[in-house]
Every structure is written in C-alpha cells, then in structure tokens.
N, C-alpha and C. Protein backbone atom coordinates (compact mmCIF):
# COMPACT_ATOMS: atom_id res chain seq x y z
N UNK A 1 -11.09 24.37 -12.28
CA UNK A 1 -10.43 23.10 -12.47
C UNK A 1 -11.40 21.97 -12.10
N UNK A 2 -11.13 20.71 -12.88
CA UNK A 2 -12.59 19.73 -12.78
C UNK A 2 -12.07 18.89 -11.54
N UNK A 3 -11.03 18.61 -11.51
CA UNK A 3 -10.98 18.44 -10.06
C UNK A 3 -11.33 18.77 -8.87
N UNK A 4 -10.53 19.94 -8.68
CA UNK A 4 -11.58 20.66 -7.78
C UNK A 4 -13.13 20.65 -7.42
N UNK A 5 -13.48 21.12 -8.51
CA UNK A 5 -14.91 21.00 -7.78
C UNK A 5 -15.82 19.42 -7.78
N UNK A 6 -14.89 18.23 -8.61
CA UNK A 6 -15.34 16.97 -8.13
C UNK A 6 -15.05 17.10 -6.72
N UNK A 7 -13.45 17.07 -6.57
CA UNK A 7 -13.15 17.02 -4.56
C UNK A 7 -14.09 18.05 -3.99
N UNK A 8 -14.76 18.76 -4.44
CA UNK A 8 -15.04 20.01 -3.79
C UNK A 8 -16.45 19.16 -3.28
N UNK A 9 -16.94 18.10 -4.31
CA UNK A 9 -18.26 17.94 -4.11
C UNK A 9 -19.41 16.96 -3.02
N UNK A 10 -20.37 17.13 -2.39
CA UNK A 10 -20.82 16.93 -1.55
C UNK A 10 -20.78 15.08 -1.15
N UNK A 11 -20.41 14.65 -0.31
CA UNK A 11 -19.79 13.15 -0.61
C UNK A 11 -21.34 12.35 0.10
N UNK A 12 -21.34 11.13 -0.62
CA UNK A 12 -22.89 10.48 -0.01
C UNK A 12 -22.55 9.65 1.37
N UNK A 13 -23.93 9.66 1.62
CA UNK A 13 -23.25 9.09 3.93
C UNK A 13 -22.65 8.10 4.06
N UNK A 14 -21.70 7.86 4.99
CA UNK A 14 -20.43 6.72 4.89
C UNK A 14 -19.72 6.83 4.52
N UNK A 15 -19.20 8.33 3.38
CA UNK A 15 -18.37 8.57 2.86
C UNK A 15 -17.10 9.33 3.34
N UNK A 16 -16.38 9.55 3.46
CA UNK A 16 -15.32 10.66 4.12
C UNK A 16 -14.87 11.71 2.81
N UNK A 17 -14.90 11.39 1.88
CA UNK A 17 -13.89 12.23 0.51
C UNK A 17 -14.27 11.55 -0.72
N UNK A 18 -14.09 12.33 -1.61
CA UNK A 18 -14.40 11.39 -3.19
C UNK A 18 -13.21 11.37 -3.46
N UNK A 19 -12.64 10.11 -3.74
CA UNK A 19 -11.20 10.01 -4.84
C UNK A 19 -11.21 9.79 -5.64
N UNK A 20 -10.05 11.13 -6.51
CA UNK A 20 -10.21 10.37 -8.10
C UNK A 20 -9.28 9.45 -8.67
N UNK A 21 -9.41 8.98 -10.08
CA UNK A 21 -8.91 7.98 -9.96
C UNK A 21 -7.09 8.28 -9.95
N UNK A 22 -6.76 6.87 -9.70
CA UNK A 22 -5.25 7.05 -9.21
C UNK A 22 -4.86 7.41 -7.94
N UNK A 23 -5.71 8.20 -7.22
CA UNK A 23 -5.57 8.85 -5.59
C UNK A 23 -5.61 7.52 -4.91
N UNK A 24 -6.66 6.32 -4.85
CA UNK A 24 -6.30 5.45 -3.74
C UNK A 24 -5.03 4.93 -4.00
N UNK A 25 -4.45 4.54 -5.25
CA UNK A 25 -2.76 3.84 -5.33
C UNK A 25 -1.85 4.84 -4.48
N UNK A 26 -2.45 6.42 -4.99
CA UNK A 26 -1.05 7.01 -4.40
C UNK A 26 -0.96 7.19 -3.24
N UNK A 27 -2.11 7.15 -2.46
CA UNK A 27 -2.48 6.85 -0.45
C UNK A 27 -1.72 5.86 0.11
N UNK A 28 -1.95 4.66 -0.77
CA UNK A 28 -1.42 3.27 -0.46
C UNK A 28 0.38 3.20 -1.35
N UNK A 29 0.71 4.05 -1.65
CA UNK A 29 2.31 4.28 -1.93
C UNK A 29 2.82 5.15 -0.59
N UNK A 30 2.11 6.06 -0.50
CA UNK A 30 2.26 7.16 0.58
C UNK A 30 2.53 5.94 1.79
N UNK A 31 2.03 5.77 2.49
CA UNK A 31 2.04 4.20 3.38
C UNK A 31 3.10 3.53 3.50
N UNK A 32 2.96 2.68 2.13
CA UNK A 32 4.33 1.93 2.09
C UNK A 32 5.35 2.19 2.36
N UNK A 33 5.43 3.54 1.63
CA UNK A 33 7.08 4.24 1.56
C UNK A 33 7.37 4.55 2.96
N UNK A 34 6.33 4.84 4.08
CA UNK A 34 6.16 5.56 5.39
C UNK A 34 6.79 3.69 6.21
N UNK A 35 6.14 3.19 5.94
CA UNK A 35 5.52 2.18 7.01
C UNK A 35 6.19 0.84 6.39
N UNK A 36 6.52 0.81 4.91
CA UNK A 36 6.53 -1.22 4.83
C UNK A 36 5.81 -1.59 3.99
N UNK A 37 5.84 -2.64 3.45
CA UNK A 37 4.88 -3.57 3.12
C UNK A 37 5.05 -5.12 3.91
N UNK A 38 3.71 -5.35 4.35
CA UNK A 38 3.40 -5.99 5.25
C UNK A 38 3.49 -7.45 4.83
N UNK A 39 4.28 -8.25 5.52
CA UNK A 39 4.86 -9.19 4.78
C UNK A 39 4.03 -10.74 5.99
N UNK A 40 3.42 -11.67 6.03
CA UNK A 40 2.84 -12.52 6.28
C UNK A 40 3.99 -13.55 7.23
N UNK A 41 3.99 -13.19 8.89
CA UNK A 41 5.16 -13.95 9.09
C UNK A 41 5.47 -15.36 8.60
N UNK A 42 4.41 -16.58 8.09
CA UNK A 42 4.45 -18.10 7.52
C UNK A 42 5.42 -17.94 6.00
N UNK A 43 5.03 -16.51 5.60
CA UNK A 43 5.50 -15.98 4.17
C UNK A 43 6.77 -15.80 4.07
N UNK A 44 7.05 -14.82 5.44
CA UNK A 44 8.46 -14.69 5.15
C UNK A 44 9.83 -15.26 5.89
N UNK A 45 8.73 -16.20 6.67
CA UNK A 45 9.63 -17.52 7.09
C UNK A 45 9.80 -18.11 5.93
N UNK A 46 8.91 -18.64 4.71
CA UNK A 46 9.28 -19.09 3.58
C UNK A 46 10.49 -18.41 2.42
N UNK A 47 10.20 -17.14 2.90
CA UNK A 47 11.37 -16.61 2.52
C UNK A 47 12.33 -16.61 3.01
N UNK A 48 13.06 -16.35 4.23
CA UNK A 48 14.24 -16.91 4.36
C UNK A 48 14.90 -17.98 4.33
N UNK A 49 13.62 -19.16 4.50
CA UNK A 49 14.14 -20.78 4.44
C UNK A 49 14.45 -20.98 2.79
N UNK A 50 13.61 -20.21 1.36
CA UNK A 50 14.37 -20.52 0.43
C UNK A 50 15.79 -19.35 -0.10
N UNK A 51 15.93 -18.77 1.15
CA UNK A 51 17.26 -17.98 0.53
C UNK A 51 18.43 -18.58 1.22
N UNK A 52 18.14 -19.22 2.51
CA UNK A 52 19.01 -20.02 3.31
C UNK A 52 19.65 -21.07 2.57
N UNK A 53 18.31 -22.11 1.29
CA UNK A 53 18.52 -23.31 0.52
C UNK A 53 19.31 -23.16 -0.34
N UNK A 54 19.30 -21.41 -0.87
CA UNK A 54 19.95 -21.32 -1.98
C UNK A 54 21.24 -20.66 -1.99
N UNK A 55 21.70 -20.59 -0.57
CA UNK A 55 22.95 -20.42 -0.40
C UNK A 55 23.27 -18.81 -0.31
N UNK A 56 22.00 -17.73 -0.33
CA UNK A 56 22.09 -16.62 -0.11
C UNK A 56 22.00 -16.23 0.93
N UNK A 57 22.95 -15.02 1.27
CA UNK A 57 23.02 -14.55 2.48
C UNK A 57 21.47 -14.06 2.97
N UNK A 58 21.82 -14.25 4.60
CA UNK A 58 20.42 -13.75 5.47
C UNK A 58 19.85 -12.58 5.09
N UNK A 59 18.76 -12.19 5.09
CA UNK A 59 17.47 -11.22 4.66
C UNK A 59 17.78 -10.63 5.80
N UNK A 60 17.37 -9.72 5.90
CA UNK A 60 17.09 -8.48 7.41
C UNK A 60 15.96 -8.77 7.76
C-alpha cells in the first residue's frame, strides 16, 4: 500500500512524521471535537454583545 510505505518513510531532521495529504485537517478535527474551538475572549465578547442587541437569548 503507497501509503504505507510513504508513512513508513525515513522523515528529514525536525521532522516527527510525514503527513499525507488531508491528515493535518483530520488532527485538527480530532482536537476540536476533543477540546473546542478557541474563540478570542474581545471576539466573543462581541458576540454576545451582538446577540444581546438582537434580542437573542444568552450564548453559554
């Protein structure tokens, strides 16, 4: 399988693993789904101040 022996293959220094493509999105889904997406507290003060304006109930 060509995968395999790409992952299989010797990675250059600084490297930890070769990923192929699509593997870093699905690391960084893996994450999210675990952990969040990381929301900017100035950001999501802006977000509740325009859901407050618009008469929608409070955010969690």
């Amino acid at each position: 399988d060509l995968v395999k022996v790409i992952k299989g293959s010797k990675t250059r220094p600084g490297f930890k693993e070769i990923l192929i493509p699509g593997e870093p999105e699905y690391l960084t889904e893996k994450v999210r789904l675990r952990d969040g997406i990381y929301v900017p507290e100035k950001t999501w003060e802006e977000i509740v101040n325009l859901a407050k304006k618009l008469g929608l109930s409070q955010i969690p």
